[in-house]
Protein backbone atom coordinates (compact mmCIF):
# COMPACT_ATOMS: atom_id res chain seq x y z
CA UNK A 1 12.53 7.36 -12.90
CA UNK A 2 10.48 5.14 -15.09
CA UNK A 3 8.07 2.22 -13.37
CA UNK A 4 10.32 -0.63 -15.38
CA UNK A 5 13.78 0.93 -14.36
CA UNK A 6 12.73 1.35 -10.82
CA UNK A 7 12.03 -2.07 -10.04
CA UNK A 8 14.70 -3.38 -12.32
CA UNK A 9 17.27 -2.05 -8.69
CA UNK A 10 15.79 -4.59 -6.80
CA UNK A 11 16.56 -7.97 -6.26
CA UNK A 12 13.34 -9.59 -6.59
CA UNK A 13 14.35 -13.05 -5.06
CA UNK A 14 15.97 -11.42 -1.74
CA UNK A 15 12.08 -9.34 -1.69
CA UNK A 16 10.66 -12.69 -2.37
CA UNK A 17 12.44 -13.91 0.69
CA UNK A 18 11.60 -10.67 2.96
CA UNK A 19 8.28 -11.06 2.50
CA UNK A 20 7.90 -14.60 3.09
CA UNK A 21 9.89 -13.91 6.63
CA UNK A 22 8.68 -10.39 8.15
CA UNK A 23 5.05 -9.57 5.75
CA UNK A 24 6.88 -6.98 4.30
CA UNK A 25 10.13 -5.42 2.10
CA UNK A 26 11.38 -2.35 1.69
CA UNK A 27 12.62 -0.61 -1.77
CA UNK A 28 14.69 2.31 -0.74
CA UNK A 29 14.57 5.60 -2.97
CA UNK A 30 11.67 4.53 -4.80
CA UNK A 31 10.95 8.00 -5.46
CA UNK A 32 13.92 10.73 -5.45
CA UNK A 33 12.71 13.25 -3.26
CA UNK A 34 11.56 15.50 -6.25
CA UNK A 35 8.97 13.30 -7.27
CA UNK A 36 7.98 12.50 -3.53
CA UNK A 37 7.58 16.39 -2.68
CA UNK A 38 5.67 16.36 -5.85
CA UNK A 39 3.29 13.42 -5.45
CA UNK A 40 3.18 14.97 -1.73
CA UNK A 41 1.63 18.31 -3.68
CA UNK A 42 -0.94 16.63 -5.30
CA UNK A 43 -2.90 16.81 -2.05
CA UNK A 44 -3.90 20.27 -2.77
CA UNK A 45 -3.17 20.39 -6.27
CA UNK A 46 -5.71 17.25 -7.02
CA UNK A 47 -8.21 18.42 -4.62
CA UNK A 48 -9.09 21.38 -6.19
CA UNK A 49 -9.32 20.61 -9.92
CA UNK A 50 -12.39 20.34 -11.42
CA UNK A 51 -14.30 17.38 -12.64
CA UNK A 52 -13.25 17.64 -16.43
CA UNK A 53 -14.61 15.57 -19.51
CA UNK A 54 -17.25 13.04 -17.24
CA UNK A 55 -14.02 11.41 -14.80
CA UNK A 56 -14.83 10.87 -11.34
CA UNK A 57 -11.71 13.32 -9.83
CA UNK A 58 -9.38 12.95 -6.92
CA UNK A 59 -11.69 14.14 -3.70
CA UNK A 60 -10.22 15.11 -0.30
CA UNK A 61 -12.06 13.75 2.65
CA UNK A 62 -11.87 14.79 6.59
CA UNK A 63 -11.79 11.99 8.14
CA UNK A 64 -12.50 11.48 11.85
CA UNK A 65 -10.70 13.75 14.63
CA UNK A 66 -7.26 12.65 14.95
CA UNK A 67 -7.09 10.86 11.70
CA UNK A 68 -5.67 13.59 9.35
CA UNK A 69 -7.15 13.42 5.90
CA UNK A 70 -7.17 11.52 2.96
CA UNK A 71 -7.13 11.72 -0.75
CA UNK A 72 -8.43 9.36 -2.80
CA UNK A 73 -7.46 8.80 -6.18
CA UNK A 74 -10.77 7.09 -7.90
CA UNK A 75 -10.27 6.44 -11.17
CA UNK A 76 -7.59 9.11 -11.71
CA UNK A 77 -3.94 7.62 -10.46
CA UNK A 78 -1.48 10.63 -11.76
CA UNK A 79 0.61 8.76 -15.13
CA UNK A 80 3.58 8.15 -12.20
CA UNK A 81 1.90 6.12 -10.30
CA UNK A 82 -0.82 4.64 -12.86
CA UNK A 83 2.24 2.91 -14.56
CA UNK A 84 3.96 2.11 -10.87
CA UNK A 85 1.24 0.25 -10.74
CA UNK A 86 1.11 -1.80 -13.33
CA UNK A 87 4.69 -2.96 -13.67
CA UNK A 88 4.76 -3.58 -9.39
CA UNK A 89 1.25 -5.85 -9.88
CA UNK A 90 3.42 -7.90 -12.85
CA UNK A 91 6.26 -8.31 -10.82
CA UNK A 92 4.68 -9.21 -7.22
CA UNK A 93 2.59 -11.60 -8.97
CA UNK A 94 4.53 -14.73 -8.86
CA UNK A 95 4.55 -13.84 -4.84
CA UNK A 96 1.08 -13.39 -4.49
CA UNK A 97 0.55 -16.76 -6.48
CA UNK A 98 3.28 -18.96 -4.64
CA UNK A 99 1.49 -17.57 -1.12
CA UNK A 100 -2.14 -18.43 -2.28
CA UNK A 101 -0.89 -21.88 -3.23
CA UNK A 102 0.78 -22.03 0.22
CA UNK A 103 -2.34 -21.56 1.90
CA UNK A 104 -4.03 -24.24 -0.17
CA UNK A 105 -6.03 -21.87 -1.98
CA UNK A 106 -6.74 -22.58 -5.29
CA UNK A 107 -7.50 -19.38 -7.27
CA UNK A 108 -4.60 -17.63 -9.00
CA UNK A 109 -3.88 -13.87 -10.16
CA UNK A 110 -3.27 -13.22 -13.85
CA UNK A 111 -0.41 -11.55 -14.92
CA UNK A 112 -1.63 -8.53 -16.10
CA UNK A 113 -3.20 -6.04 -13.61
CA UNK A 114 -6.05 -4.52 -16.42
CA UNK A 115 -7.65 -8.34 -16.46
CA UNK A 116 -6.98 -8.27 -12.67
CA UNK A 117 -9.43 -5.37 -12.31
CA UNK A 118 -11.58 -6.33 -14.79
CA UNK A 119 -12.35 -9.65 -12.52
CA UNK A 120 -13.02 -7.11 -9.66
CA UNK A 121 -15.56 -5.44 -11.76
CA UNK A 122 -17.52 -8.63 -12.36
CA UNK A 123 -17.36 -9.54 -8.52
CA UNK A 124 -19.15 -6.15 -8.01
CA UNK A 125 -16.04 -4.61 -6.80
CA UNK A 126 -16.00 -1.10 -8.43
CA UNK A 127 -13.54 1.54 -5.83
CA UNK A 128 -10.71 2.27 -6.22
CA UNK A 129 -8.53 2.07 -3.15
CA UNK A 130 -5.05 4.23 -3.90
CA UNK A 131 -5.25 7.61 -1.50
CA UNK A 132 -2.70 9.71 -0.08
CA UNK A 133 -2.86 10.36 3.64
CA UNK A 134 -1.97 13.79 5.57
CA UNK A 135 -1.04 13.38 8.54
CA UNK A 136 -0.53 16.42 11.11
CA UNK A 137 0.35 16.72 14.96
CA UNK A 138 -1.60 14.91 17.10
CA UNK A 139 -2.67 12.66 14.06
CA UNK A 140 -2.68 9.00 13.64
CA UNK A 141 -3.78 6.12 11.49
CA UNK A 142 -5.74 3.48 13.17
CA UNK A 143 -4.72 -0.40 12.63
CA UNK A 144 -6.34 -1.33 9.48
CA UNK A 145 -6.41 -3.69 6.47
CA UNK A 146 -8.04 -3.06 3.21
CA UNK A 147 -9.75 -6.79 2.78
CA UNK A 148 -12.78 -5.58 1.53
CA UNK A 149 -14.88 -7.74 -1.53
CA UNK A 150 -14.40 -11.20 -2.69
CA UNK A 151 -11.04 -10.29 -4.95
CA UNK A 152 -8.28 -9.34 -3.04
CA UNK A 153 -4.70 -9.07 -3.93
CA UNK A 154 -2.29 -10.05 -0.91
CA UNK A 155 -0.16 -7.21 -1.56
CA UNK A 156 -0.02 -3.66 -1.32
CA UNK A 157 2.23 -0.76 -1.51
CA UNK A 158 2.75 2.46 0.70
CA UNK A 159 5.05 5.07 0.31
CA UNK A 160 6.52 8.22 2.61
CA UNK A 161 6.21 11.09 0.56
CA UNK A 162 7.96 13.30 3.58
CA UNK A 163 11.04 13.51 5.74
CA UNK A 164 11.33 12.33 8.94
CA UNK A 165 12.84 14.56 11.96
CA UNK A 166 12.64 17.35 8.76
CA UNK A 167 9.05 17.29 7.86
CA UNK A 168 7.94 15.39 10.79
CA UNK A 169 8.16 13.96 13.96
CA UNK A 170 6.67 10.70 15.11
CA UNK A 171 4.17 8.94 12.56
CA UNK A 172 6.47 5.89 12.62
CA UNK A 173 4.66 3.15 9.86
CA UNK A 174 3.81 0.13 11.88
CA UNK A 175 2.17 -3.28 11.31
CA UNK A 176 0.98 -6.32 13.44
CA UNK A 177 0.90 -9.95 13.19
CA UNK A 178 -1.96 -11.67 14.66
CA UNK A 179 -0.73 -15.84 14.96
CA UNK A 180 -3.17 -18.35 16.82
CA UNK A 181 -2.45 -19.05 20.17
CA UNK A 182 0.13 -16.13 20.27
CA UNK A 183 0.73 -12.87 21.13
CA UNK A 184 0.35 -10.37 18.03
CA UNK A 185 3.49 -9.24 16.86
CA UNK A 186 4.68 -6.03 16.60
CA UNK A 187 6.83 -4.54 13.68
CA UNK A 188 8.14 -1.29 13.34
CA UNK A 189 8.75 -0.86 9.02
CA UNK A 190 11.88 2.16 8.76
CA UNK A 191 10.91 4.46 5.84
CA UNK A 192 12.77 7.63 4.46
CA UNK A 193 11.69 10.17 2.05
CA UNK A 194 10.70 8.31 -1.18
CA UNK A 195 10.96 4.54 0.59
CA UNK A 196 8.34 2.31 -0.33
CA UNK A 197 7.58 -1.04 1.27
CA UNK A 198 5.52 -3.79 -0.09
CA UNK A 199 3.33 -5.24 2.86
CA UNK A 200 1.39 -7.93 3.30
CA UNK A 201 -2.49 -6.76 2.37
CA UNK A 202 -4.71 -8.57 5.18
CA UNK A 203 -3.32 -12.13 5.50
CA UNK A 204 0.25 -14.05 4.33
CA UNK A 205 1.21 -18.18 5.06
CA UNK A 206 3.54 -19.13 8.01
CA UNK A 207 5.19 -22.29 7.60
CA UNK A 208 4.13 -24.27 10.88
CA UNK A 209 4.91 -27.74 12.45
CA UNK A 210 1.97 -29.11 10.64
CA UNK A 211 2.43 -27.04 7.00
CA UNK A 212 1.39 -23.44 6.35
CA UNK A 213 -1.37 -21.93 7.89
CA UNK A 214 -2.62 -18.01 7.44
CA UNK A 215 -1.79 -15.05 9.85
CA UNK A 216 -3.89 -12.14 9.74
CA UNK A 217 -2.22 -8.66 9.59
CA UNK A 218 -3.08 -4.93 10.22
CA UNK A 219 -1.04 -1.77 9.39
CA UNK A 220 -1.15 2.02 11.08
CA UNK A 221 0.79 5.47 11.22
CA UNK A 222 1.81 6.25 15.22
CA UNK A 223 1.01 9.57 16.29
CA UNK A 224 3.06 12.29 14.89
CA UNK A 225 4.29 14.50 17.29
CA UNK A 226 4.89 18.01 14.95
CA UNK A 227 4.74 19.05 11.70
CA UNK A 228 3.02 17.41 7.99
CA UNK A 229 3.26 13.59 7.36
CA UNK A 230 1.93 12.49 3.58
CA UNK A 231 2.39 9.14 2.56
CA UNK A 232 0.40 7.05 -0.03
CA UNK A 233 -0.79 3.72 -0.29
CA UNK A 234 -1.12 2.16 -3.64
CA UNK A 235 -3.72 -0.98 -3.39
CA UNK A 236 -4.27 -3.62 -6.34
CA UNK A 237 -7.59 -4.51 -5.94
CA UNK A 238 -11.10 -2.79 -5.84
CA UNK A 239 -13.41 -2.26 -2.58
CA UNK A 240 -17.18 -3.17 -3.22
């Protein structure tokens, strides 16, 4: 399914609305499970090509015991995702505008993602962030945020490129909600083969007695009991 055609299902006000409530939204059947078994592939299948006409390639990395591996993209997002990209960071950016003038910040996104990145470049913000994870038993993800340089977008994207109870066991997608002078909250995000759910990056405004103020949140992958758990997470914004 085309990028445009894809988001075109959803109802953007009622995601609008999710996210302002819970930090995050799902979009069911983002992928159909060919192209999530396929994207799920690329693990191997990216890892192993060679570096071809001066591009920086995907690399694989082993990441700490426990922690599965990971596959970053760099500066080589397959043409599926590339323009998934793109037409998500146009649509989420009235969102991400409305929240930063919620918190009484006064910078604002453009509406194309290209200049987006380009002001990344100049803030000395040159990594990509977009990887695949691979997650196996006895693997987790740590709580994490990717808030990392001066530019951030308050949005991201992650995806479940495998089937639960088929694929995999465990390695529920979870996120937390840190509020002053409360108890974090905990939030268990349901995905399927192919979901997707737009989360909240690193921070989102809460309407309070007193106006909006910012929360801080953190995402993470419980530990999966048995069998292979690939999912992705598609960032908007560059790491130093």
């Amino acid at each position: 399914m085309n990028a445009r055609a894809m988001i075109e299902r959803f109802d953007a006000g009622a995601i609008g609305a999710q996210l302002d409530a819970e930090g995050y939204a799902v979009l069911p059947r983002c992928f159909d499970p060919h192209e999530a078994r396929a994207l799920a592939r690329l693990f191997d299948e990216r890892a192993a090509e060679p570096c071809e006409g001066g591009r920086m390639p995907a690399s694989a990395v082993w990441t700490e015991p426990g922690t599965g591996e990971r596959l970053d993209f760099n500066d080589d997002l397959p043409p599926l995702l590339h323009a998934w990209r793109a037409a998500l960071y146009r649509w989420l950016v009235p969102v991400a505008n409305r929240w930063h003038a919620l918190a009484g910040l006064d910078s604002r996104f453009p509406d194309e993602l290209d200049t987006w990145l380009d002001a990344n470049r100049r803030a000395g913000q040159h990594r990509p962030q977009s990887h695949l994870s691979r997650l196996r038993e006895g693997d987790r993800l740590a709580l994490h945020r990717h808030e990392e340089g001066e530019q951030v977008f308050p949005l991201q994207v992650v995806a479940l490129l495998s089937e639960p109870q088929r694929d995999f066991s465990g390695g529920e997608f979870v996120m937390t909600e840190q509020r002053p002078r409360m108890q974090s909250r905990p939030m268990v995000v349901p995905l399927a083969l192919g979901d997707a759910a737009i989360i909240a990056t690193a921070q989102r405004p809460v309407e309070g007695v007193h106006g909006h103020y910012r929360v801080k949140l953190k995402h993470a992958v419980s530990r999966v009991r048995g069998g292979e758990r690939v999912g992705l997470e598609l960032l908007f914004h560059d790491a130093p």
